[in-house]
C-alpha atoms as a PDB file:
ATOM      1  CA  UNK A   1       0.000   0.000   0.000  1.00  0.00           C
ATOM      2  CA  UNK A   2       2.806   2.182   0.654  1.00  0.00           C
ATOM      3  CA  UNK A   3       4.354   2.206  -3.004  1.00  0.00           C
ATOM      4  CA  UNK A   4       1.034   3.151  -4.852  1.00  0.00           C
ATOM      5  CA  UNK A   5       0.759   6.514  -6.214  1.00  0.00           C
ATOM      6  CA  UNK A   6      -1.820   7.941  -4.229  1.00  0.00           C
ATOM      7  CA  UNK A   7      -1.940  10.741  -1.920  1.00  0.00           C
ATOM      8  CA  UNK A   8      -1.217   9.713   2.305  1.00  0.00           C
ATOM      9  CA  UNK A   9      -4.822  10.325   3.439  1.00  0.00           C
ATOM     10  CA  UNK A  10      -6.243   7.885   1.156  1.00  0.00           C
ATOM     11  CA  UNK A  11      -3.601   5.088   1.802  1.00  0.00           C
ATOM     12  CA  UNK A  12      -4.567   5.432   5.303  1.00  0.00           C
ATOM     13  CA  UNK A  13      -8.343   4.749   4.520  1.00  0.00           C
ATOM     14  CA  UNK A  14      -7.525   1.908   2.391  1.00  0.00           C
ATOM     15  CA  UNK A  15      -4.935   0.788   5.760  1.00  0.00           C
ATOM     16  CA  UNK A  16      -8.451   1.217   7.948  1.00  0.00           C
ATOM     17  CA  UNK A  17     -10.253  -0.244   6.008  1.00  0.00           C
ATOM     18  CA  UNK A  18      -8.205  -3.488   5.088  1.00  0.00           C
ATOM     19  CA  UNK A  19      -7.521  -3.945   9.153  1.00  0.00           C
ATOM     20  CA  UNK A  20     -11.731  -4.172   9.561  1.00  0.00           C
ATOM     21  CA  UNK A  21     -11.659  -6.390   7.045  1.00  0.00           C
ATOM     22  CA  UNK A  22      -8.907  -8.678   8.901  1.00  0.00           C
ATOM     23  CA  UNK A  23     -10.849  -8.244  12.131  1.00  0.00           C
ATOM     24  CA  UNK A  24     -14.322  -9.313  10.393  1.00  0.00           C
ATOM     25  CA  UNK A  25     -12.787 -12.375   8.615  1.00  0.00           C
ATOM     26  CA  UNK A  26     -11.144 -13.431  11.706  1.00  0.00           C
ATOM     27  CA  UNK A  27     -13.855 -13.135  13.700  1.00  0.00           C
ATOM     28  CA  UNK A  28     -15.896 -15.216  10.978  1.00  0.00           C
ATOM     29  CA  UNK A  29     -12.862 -18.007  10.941  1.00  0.00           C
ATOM     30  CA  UNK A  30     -14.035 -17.546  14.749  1.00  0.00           C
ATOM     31  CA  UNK A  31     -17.444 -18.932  14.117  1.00  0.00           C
ATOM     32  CA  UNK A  32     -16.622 -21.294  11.582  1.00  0.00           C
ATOM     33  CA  UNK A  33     -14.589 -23.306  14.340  1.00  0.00           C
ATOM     34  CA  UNK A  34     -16.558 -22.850  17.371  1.00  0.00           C
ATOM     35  CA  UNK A  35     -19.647 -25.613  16.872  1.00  0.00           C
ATOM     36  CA  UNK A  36     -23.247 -25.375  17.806  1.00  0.00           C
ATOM     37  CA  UNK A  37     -24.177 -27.749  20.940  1.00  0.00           C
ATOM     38  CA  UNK A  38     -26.571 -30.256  19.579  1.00  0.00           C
ATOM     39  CA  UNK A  39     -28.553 -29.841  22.553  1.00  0.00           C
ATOM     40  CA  UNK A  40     -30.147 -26.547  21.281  1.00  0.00           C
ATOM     41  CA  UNK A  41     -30.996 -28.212  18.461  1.00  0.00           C
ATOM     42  CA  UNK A  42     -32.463 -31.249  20.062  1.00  0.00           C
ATOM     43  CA  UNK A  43     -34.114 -29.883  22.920  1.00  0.00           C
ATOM     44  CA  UNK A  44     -36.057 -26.908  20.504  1.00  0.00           C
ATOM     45  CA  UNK A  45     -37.016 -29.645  18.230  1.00  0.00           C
ATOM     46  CA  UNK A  46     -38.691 -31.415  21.136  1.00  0.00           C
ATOM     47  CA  UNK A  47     -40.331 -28.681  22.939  1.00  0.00           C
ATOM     48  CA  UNK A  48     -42.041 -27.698  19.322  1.00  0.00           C
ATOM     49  CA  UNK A  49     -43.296 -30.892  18.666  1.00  0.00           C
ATOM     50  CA  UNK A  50     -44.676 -31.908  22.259  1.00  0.00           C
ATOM     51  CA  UNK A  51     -46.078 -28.529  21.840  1.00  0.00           C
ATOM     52  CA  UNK A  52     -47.536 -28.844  18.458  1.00  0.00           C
ATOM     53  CA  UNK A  53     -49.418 -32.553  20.275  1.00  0.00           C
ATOM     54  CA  UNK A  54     -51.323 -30.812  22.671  1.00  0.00           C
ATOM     55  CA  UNK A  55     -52.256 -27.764  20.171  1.00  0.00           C
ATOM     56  CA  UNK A  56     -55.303 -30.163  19.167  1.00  0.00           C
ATOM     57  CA  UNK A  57     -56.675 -30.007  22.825  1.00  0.00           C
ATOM     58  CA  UNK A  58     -56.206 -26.236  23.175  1.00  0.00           C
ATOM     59  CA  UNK A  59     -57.716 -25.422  19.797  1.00  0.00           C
ATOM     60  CA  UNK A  60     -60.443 -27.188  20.880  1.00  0.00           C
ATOM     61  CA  UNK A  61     -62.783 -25.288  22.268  1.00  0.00           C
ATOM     62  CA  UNK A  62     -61.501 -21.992  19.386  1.00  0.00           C
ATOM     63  CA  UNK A  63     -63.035 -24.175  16.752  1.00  0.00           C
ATOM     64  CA  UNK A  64     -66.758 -25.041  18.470  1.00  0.00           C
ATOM     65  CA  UNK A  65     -68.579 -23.337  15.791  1.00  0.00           C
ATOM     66  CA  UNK A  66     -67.684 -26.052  12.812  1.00  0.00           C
ATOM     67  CA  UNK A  67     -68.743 -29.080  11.993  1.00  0.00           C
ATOM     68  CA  UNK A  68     -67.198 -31.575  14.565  1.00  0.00           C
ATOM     69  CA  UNK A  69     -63.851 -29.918  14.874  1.00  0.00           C
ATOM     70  CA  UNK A  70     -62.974 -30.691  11.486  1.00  0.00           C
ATOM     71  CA  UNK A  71     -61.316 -26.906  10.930  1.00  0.00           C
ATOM     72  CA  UNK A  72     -58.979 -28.019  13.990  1.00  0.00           C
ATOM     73  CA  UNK A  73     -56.911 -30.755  11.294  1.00  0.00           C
ATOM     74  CA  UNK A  74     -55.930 -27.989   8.909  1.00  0.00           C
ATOM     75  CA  UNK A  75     -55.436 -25.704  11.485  1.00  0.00           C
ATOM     76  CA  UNK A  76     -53.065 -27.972  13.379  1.00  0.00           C
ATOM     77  CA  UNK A  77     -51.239 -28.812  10.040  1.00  0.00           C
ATOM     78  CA  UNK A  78     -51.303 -25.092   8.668  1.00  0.00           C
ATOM     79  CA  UNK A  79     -49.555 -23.864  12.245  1.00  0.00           C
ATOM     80  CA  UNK A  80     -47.036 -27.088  12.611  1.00  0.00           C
ATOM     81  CA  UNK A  81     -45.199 -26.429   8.919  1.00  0.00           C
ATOM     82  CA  UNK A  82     -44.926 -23.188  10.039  1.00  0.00           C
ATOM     83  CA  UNK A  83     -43.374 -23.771  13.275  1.00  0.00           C
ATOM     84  CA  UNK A  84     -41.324 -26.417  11.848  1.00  0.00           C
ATOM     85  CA  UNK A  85     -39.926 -24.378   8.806  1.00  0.00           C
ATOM     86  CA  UNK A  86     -39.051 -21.503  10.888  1.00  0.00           C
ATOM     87  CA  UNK A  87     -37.001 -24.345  13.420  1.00  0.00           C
ATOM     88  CA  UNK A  88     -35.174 -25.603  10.309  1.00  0.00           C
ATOM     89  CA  UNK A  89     -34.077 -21.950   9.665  1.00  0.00           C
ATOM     90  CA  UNK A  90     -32.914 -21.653  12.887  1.00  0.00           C
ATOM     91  CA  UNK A  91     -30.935 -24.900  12.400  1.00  0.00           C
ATOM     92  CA  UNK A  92     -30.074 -23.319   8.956  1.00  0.00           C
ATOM     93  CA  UNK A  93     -28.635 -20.352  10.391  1.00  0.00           C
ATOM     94  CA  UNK A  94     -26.640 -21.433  13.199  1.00  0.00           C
ATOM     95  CA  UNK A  95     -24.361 -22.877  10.800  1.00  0.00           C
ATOM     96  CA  UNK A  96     -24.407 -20.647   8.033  1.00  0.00           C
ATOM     97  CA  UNK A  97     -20.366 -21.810   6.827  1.00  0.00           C
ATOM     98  CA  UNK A  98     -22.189 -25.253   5.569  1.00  0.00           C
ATOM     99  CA  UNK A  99     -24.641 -23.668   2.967  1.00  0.00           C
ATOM    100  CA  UNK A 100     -22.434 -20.840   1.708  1.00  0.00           C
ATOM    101  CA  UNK A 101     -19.947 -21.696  -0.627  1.00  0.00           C
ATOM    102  CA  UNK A 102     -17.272 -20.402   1.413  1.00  0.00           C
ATOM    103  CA  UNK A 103     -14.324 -21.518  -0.803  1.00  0.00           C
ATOM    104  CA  UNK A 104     -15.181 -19.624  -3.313  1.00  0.00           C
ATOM    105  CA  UNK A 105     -14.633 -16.416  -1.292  1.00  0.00           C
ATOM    106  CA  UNK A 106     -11.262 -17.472   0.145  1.00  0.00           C
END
């Protein structure tokens, strides 16, 4: 950076700016090492799903209006693949060095 014909102030930007970079990829090379306790994982997957069994029993009474609770089914269904998509994002996302193509960048 030194020997390029430029004037001082904005070699010292460029400096700056290269030394953020450094500190952001190393902090990145940070994540990429440190790994995500399977528990999380595990115990939010559980939690959702022994939620998502009672949800029948607490929609219930909600739904007394239709025809013998049959609005509860699509309900139920309608609020688990939600629930469930958003925990596979988190998954997703707590790793994001496996879905990027990270060698492409380095």
């Amino acid at each position: 950076i030194e020997k390029l014909p430029m004037h001082f102030m904005r070699k010292n930007e460029i400096n700056k700016n290269l030394s953020i970079f450094e500190d952001t990829l190393g902090g990145s090379e940070r994540l990429l090492s440190s790994p995500v306790p399977l528990f999380y994982s595990r115990h939010t997957a559980r939690f959702i799903s022994i939620w998502l069994l009672f949800l029948p029993f607490a929609l219930y009474g909600q739904f007394g209006d239709s025809w013998n609770h049959i609005m509860m089914i699509p309900a139920s269904l309608l609020i688990s693949v939600f629930l469930f998509g958003i925990e596979e994002l988190a998954t997703q996302l707590e790793e994001p060095f496996t879905i990027l193509p990270m060698q492409g960048f380095c």
